[in-house]
N, C-alpha and C. Protein backbone atom coordinates (compact mmCIF):
# COMPACT_ATOMS: atom_id res chain seq x y z
N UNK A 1 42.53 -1.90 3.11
CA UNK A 1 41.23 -1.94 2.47
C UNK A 1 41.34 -1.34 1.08
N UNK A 2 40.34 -1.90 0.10
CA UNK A 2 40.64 -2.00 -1.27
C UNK A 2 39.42 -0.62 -1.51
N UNK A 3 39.50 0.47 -2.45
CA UNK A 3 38.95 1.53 -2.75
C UNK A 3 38.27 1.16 -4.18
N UNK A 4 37.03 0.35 -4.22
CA UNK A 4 36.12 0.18 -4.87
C UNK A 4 34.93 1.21 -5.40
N UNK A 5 35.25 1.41 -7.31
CA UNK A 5 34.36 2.46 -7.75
C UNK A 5 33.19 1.59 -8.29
N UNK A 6 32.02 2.78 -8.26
CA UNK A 6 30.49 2.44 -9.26
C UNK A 6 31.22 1.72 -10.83
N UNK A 7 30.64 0.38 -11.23
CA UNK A 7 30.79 -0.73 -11.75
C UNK A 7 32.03 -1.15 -11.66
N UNK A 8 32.70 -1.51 -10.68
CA UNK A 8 33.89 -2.54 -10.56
C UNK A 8 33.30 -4.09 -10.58
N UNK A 9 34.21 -4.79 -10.67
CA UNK A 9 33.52 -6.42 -10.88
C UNK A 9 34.77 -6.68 -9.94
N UNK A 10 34.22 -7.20 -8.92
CA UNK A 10 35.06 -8.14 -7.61
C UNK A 10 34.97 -9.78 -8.02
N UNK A 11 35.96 -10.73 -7.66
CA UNK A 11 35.88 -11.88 -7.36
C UNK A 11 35.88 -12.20 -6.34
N UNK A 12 35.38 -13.11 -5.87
CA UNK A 12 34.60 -13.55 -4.82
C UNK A 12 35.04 -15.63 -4.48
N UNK A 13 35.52 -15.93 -3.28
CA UNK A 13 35.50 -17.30 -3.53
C UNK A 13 34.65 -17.49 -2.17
N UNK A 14 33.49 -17.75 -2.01
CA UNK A 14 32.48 -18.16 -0.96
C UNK A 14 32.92 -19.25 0.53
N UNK A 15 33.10 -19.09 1.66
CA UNK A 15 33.07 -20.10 2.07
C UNK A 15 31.64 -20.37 3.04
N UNK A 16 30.96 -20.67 2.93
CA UNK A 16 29.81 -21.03 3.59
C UNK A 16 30.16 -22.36 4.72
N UNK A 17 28.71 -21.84 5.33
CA UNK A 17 29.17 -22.97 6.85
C UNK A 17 30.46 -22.44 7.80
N UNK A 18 30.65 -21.06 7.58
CA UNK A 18 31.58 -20.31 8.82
C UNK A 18 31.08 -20.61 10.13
N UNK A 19 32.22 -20.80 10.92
CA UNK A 19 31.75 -19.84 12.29
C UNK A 19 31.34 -18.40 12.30
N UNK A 20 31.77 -17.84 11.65
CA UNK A 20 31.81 -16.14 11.53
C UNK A 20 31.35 -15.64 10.00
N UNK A 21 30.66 -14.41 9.91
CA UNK A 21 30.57 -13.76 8.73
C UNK A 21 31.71 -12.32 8.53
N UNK A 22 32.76 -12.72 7.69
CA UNK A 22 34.12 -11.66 7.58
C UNK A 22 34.06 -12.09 6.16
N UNK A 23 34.68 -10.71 5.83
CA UNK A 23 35.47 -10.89 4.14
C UNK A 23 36.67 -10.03 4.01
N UNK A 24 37.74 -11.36 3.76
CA UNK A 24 38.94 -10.78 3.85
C UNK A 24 39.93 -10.59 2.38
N UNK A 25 40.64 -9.72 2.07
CA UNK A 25 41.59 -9.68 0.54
C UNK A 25 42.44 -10.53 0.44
N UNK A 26 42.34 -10.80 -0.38
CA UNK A 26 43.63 -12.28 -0.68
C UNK A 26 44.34 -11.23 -1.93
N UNK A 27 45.35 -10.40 -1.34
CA UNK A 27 45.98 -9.90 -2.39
C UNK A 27 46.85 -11.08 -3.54
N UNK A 28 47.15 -12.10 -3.26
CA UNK A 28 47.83 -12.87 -4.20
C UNK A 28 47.16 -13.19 -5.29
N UNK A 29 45.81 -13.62 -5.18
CA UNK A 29 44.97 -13.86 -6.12
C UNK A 29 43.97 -12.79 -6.15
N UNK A 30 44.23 -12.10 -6.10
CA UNK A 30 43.08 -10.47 -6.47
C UNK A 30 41.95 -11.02 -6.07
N UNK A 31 41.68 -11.69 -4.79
CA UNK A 31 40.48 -11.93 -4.44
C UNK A 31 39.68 -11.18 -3.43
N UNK A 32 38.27 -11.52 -3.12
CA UNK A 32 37.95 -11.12 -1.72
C UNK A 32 37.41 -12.95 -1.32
N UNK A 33 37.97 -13.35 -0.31
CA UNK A 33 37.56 -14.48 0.51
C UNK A 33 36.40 -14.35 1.22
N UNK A 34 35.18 -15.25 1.75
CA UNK A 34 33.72 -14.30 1.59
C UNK A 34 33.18 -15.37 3.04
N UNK A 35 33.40 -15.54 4.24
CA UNK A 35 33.67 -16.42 5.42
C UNK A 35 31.53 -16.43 5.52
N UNK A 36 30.79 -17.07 5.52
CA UNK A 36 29.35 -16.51 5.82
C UNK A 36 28.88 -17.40 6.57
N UNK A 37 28.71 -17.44 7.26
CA UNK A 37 27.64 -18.11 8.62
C UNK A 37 26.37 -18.97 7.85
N UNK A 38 25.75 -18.16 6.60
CA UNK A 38 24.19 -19.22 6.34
C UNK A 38 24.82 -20.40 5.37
N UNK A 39 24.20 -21.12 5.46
CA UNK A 39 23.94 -22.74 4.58
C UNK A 39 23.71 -22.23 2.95
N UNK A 40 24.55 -22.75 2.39
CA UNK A 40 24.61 -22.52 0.56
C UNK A 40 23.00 -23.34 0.24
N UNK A 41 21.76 -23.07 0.47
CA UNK A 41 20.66 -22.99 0.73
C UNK A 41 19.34 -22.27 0.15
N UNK A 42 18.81 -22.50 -0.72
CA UNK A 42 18.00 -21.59 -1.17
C UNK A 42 18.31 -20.12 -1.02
N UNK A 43 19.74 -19.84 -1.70
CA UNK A 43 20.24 -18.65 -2.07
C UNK A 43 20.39 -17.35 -0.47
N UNK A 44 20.54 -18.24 1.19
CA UNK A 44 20.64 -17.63 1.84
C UNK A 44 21.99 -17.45 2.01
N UNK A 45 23.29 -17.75 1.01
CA UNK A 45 24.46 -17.91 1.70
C UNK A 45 24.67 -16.35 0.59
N UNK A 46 23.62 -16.24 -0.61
CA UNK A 46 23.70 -15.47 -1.76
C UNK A 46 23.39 -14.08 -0.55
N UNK A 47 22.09 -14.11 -0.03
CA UNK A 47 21.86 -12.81 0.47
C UNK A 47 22.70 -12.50 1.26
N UNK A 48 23.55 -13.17 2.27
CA UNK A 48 24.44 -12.56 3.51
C UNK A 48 25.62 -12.15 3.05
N UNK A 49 26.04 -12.51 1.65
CA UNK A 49 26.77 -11.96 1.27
C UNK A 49 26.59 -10.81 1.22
N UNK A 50 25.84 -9.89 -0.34
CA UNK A 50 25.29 -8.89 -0.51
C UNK A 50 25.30 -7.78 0.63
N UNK A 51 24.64 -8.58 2.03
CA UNK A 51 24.34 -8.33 3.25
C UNK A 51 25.73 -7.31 3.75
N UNK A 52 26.96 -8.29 4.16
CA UNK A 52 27.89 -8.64 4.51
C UNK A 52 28.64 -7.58 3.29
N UNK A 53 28.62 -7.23 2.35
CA UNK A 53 29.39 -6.02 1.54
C UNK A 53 29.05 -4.65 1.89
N UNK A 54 27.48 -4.51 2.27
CA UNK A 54 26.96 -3.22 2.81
C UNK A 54 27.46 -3.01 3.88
N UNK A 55 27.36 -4.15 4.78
CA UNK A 55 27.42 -3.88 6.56
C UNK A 55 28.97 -3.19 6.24
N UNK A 56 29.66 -4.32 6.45
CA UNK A 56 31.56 -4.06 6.27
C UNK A 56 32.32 -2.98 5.60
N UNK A 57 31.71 -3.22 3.84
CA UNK A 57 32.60 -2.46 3.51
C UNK A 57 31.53 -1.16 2.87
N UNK A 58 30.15 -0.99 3.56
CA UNK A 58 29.40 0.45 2.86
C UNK A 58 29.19 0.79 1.30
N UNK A 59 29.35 -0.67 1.11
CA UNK A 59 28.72 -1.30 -0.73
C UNK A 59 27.83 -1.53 -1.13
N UNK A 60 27.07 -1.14 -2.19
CA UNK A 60 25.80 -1.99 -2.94
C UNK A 60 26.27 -2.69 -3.99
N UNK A 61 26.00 -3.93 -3.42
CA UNK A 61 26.62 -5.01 -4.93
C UNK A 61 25.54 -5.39 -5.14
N UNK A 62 25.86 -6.12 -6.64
CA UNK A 62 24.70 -7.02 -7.03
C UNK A 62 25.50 -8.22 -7.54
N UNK A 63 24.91 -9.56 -7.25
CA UNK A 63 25.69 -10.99 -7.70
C UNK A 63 25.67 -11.06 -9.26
N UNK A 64 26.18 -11.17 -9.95
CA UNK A 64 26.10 -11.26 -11.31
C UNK A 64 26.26 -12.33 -11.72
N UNK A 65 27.35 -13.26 -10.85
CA UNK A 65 27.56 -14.64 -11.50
C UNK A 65 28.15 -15.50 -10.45
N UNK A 66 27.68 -16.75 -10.43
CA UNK A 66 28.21 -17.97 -9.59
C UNK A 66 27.15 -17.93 -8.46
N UNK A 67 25.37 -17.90 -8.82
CA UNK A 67 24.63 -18.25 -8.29
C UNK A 67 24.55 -19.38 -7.17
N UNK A 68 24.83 -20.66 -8.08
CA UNK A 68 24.89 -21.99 -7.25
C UNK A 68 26.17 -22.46 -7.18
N UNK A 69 27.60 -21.29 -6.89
CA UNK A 69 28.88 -21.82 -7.02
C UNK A 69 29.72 -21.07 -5.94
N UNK A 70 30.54 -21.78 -5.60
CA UNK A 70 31.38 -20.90 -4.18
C UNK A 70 32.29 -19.82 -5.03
N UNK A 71 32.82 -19.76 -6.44
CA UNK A 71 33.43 -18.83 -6.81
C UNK A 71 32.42 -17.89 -7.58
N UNK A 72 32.05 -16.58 -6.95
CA UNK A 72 31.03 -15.63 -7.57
C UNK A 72 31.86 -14.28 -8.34
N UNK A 73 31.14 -13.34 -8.47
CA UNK A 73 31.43 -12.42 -9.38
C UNK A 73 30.25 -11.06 -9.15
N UNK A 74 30.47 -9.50 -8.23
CA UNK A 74 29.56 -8.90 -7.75
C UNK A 74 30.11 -7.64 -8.33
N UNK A 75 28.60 -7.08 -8.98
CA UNK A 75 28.91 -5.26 -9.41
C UNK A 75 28.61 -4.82 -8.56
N UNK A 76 29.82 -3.57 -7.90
CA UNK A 76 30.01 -2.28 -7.68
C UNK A 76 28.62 -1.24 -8.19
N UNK A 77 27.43 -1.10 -7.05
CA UNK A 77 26.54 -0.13 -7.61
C UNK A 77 26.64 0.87 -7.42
């Protein structure tokens, strides 16, 4: 597990329509892979994320970028 400070900027590549809600490190590409259970949907695949950073990893993010896009971009609050 990756030791994330107040304003870090994570990348993010979304997969929506999971079986499961997990987010796993893709150390090769400095990513976090983002697995979410809701429908890319009037921004419910946006909240379970957010959701899904608190539950797991005890984060307050905020989405900053890639609203309507599977590759996003979230500050470290």
């Amino acid at each position: 597990m990756r030791d994330f400070k107040s304003q870090d900027i994570i990348e993010i590549r979304a997969k929506p329509n999971s079986s499961k809600s997990l987010l796993i490190f893709d150390d090769e590409n400095n990513m976090v892979i983002a697995f979410l259970h809701s429908v890319p949907d009037n921004g419910k695949a946006n909240t379970e994320l957010v959701k899904l950073f608190k539950k797991q990893l005890k984060l307050r993010v905020e989405l900053i970028k890639g609203f309507k896009s599977r590759d996003k971009k979230v500050l470290v609050l």
